[in-house]
N, C-alpha and C. Protein backbone atom coordinates (compact mmCIF):
# COMPACT_ATOMS: atom_id res chain seq x y z
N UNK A 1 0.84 -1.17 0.00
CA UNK A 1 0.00 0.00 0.00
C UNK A 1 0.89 1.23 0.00
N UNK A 2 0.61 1.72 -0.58
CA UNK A 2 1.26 3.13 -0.83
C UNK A 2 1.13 4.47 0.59
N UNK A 3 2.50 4.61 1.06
CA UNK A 3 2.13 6.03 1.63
C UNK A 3 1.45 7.40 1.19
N UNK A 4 0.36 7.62 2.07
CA UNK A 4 -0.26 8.91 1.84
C UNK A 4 0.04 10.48 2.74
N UNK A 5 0.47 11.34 2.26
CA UNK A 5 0.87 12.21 2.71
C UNK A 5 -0.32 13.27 3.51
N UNK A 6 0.32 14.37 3.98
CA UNK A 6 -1.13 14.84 4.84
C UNK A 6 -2.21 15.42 3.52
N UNK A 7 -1.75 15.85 2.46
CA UNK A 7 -2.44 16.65 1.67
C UNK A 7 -3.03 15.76 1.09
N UNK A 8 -2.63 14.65 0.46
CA UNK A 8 -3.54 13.66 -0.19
C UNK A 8 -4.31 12.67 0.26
N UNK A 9 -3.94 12.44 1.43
CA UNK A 9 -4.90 12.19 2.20
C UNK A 9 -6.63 12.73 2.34
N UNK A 10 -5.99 14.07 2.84
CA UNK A 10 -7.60 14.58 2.99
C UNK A 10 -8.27 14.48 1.37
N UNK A 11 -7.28 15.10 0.56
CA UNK A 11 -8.16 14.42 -0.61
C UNK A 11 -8.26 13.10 -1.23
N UNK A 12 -7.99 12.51 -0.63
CA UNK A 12 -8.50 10.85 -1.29
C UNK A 12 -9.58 10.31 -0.27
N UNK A 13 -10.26 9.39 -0.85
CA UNK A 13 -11.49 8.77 0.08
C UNK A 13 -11.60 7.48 0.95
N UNK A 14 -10.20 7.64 1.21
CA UNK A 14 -9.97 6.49 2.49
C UNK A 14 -10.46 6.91 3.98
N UNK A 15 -10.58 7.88 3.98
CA UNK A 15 -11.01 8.59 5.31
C UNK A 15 -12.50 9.40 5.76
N UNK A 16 -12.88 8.93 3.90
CA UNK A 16 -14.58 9.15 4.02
C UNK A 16 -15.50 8.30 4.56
N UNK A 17 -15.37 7.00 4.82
CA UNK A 17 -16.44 6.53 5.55
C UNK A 17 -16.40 6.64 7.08
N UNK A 18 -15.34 6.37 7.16
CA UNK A 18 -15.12 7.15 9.20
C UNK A 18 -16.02 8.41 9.27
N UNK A 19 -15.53 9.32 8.51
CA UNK A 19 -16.10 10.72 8.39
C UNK A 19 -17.56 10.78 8.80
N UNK A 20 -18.13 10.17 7.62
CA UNK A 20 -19.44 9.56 7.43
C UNK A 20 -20.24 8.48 8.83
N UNK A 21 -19.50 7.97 8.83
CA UNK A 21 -19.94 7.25 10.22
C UNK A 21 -20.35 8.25 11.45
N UNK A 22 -18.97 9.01 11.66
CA UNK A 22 -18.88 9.95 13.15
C UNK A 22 -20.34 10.68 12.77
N UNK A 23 -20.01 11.09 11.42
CA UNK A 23 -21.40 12.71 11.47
C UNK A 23 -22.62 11.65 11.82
N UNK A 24 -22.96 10.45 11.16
CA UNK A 24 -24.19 9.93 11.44
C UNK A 24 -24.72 9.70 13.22
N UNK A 25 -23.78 9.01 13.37
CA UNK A 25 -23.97 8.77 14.85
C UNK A 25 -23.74 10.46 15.67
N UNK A 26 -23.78 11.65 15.15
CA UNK A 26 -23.51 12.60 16.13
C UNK A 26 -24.88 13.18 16.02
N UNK A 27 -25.77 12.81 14.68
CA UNK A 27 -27.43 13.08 14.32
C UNK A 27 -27.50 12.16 15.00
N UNK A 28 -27.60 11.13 15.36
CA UNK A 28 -28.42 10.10 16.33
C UNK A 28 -28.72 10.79 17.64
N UNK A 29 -27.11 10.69 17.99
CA UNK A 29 -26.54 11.42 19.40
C UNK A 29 -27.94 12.72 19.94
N UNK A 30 -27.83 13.53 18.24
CA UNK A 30 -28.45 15.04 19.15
C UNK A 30 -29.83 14.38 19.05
N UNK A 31 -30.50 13.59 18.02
CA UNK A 31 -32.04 13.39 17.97
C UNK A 31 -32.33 12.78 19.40
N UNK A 32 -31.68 12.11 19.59
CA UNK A 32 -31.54 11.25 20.82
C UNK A 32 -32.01 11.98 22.67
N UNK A 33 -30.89 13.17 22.10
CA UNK A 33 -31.17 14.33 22.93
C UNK A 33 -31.93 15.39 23.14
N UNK A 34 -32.37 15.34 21.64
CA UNK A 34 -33.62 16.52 21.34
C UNK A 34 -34.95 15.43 22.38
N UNK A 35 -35.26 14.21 21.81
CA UNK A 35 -36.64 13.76 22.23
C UNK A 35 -36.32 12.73 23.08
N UNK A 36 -35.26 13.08 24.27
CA UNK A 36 -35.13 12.25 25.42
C UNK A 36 -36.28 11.72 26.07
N UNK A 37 -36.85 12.78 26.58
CA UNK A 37 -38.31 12.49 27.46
C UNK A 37 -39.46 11.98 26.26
N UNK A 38 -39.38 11.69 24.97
CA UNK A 38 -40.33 11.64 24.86
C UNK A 38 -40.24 10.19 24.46
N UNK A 39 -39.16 9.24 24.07
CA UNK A 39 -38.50 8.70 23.89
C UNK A 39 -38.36 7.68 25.33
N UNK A 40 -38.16 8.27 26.50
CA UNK A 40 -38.07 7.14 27.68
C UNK A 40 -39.74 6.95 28.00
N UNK A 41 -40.49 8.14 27.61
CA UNK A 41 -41.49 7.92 28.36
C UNK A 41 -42.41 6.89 27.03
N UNK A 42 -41.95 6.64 26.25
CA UNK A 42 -42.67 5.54 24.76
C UNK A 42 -42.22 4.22 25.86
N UNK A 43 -40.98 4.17 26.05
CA UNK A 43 -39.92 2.98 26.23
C UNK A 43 -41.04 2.20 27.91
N UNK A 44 -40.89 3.86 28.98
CA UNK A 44 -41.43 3.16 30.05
C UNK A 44 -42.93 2.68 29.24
N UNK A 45 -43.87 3.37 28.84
CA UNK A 45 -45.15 2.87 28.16
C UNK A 45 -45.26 1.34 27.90
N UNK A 46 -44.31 1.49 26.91
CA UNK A 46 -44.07 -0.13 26.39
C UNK A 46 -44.02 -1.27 27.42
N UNK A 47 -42.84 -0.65 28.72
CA UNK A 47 -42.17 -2.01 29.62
C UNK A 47 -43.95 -2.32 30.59
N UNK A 48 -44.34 -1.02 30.77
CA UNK A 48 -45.71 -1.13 31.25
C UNK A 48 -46.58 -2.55 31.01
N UNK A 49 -46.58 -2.06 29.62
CA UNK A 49 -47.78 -3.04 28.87
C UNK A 49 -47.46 -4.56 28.94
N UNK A 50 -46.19 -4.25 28.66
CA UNK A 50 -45.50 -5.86 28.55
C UNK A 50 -45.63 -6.76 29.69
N UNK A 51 -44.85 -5.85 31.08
CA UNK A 51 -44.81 -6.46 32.04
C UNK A 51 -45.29 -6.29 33.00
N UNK A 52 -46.29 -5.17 33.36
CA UNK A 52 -46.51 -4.92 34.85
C UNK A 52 -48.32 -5.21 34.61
N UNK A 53 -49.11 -5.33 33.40
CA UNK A 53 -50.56 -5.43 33.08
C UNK A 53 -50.52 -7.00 32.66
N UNK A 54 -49.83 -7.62 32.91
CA UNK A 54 -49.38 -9.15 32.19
C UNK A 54 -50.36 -9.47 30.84
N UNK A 55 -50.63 -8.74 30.02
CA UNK A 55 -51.45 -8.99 29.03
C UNK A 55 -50.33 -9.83 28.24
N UNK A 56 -49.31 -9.59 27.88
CA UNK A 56 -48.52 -10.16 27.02
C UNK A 56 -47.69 -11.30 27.38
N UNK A 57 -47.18 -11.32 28.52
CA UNK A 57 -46.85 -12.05 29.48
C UNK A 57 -47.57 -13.38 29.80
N UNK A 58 -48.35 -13.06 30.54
CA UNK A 58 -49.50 -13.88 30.82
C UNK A 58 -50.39 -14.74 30.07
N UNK A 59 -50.28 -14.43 28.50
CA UNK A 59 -50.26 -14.67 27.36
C UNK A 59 -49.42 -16.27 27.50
N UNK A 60 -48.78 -15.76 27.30
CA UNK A 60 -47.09 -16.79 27.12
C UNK A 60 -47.15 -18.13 27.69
């Protein structure tokens, strides 16, 4: 494999999918953070139904 220097580096696309990765997961990160509460309170909803009303459970 060939050495890449600092300049050709940034321009060649060996270092674009990292790139690409970080930015995605840093939109997760903030959505994540934007609709925290609305988001735990789906999650508690859910564990509700599942497990504490034994409809689904109880099912089983």
């Amino acid at each position: 494999m060939k050495r890449l220097n600092k300049h050709s580096f940034i321009k060649s696309s060996l270092g674009m999918g990292t790139v690409e990765v970080v930015i995605i997961i840093a939109i997760l990160v903030a959505l994540a953070l934007t609709f925290r509460q609305a988001l735990t309170n789906y999650a508690q909803s859910v564990m509700d139904y599942v497990f504490d009303e034994g409809k689904v459970i109880g099912q089983i």
